[in-house]
C-alpha atoms as a PDB file:
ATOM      1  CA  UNK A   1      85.348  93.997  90.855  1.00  0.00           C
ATOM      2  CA  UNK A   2      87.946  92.784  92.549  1.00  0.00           C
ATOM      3  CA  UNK A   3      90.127  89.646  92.189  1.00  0.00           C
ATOM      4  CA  UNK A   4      90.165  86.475  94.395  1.00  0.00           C
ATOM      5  CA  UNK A   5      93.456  84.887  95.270  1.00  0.00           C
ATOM      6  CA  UNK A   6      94.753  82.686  97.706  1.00  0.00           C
ATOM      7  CA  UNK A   7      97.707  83.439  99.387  1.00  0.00           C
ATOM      8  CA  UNK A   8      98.591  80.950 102.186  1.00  0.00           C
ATOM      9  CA  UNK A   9     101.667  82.067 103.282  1.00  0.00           C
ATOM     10  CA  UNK A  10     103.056  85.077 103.876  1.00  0.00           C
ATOM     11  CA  UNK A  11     105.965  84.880 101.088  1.00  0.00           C
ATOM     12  CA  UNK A  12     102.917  84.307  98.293  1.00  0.00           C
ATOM     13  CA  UNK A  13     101.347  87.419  99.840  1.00  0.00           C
ATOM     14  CA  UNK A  14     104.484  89.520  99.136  1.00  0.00           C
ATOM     15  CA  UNK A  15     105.066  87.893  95.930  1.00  0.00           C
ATOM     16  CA  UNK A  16     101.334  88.769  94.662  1.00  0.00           C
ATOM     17  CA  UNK A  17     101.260  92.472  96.512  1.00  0.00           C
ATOM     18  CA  UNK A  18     104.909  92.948  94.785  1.00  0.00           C
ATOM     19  CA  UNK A  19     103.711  91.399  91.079  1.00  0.00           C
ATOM     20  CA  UNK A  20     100.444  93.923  91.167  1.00  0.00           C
ATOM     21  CA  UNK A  21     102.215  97.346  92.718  1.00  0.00           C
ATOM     22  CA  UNK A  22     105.337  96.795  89.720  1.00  0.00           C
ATOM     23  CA  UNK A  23     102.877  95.420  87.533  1.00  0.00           C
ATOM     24  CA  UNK A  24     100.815  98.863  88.032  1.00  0.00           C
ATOM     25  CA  UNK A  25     103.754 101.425  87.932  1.00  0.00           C
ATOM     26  CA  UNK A  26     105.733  99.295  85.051  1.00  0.00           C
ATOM     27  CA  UNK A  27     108.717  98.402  87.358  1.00  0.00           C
ATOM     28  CA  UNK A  28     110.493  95.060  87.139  1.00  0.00           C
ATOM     29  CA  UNK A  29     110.370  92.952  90.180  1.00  0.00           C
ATOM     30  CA  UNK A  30     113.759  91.946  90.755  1.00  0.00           C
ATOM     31  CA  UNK A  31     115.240  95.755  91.012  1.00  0.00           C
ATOM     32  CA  UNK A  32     112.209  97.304  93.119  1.00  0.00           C
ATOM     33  CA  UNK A  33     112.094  97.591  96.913  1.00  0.00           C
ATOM     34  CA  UNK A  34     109.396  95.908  98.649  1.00  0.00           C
ATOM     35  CA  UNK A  35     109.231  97.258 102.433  1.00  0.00           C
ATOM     36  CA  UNK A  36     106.501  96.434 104.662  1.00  0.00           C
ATOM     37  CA  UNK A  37     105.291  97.251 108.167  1.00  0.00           C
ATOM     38  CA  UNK A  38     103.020  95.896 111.186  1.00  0.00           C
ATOM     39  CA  UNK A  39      99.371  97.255 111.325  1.00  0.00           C
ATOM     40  CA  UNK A  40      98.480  96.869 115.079  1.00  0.00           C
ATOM     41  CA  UNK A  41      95.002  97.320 116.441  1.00  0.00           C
ATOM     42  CA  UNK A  42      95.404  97.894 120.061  1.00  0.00           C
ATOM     43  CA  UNK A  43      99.059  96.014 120.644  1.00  0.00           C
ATOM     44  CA  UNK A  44      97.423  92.599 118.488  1.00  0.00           C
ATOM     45  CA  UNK A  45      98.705  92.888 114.924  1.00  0.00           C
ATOM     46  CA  UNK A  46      96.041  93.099 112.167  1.00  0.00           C
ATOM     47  CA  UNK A  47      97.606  93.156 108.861  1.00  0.00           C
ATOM     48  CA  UNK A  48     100.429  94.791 106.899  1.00  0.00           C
ATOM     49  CA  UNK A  49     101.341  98.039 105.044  1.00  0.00           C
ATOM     50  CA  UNK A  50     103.600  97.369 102.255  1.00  0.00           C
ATOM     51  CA  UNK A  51     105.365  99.971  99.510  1.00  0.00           C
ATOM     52  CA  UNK A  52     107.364  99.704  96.729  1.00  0.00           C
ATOM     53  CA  UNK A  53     109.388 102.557  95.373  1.00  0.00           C
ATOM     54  CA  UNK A  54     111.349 102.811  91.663  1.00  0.00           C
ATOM     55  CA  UNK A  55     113.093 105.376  89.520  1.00  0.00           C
ATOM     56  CA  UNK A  56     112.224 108.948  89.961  1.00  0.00           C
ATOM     57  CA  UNK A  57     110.048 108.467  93.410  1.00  0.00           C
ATOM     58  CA  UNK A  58     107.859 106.380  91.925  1.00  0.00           C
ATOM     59  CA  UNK A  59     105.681 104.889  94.886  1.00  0.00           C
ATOM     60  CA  UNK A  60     102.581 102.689  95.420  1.00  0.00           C
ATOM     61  CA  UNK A  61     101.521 100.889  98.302  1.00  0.00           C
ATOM     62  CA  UNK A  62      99.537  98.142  99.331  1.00  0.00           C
ATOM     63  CA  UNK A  63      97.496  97.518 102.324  1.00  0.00           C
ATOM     64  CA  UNK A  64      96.087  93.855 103.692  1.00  0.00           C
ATOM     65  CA  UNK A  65      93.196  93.655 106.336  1.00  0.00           C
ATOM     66  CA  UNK A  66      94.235  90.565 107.379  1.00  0.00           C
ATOM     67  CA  UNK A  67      91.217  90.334 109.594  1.00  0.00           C
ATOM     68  CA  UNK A  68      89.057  91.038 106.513  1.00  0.00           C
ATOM     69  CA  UNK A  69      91.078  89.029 104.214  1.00  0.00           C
ATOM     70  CA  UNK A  70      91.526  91.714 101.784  1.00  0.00           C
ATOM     71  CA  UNK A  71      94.258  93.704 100.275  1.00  0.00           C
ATOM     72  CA  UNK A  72      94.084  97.462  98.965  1.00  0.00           C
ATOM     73  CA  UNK A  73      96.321  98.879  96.198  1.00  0.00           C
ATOM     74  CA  UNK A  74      97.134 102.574  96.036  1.00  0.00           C
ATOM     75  CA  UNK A  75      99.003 104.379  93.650  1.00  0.00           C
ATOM     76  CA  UNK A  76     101.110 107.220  94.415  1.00  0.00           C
ATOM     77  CA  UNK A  77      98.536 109.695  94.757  1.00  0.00           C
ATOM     78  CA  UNK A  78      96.810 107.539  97.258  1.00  0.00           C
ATOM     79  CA  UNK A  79      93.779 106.564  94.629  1.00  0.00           C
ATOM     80  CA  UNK A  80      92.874 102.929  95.273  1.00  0.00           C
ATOM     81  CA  UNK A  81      93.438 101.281  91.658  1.00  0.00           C
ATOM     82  CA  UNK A  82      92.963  97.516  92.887  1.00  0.00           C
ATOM     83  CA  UNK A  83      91.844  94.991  95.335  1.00  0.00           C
ATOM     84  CA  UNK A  84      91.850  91.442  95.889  1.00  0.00           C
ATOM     85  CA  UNK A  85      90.203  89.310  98.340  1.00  0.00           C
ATOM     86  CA  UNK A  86      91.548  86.361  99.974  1.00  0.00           C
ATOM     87  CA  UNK A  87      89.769  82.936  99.763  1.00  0.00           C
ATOM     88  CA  UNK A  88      93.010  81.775 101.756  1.00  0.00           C
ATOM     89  CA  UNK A  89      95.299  83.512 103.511  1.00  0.00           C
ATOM     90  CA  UNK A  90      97.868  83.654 106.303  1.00  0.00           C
ATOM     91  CA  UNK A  91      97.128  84.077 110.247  1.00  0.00           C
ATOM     92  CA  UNK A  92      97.506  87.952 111.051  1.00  0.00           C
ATOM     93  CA  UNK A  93      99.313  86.752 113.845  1.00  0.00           C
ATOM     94  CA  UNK A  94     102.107  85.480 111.779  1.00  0.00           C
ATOM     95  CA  UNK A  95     102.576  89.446 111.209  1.00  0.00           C
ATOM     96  CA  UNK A  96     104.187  89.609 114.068  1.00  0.00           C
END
């Protein structure tokens, strides 16, 4: 089942994608890495791709369908181990 959230700007959406991929893999917040890059369909941007990497190449990654208003969680094996859908979220466009 997967959780509902709203996120209605983009810094609450890397706040919440950050809290569950270090929450996941045991890492504290304030010394992991968030990166994050564009998902484009055609040249209009659609969403996000964001990892996290810690200690010993520890990484997880998140993807959000901002179309769909939902974001996947991966682990580092690329097994999906959560998902959340937004009741509120930012404009994909803002992506950009």
């Amino acid at each position: 089942m997967d959780a509902v959230v709203s996120l209605r700007t983009m810094e609450e959406l890397r706040d919440y994608v950050l809290g569950v991929l270090c929450e996941h893999d045991q890492l504290d917040p304030s010394q992991s890495p968030l990166s994050q890059r564009k998902i484009t369909r055609g040249k209009r941007p659609c969403g996000l791709h964001f990892e996290v990497q810690g200690p010993r190449r520890v990484r997880s990654y998140a993807v959000w369908a901002g179309e769909e208003g939902r974001l996947l969680f991966y682990d580092g094996q690329g097994r999906r181990f959560a998902g959340a859908k937004l009741s509120e979220g930012p404009d994909p466009l803002s992506a950009a």
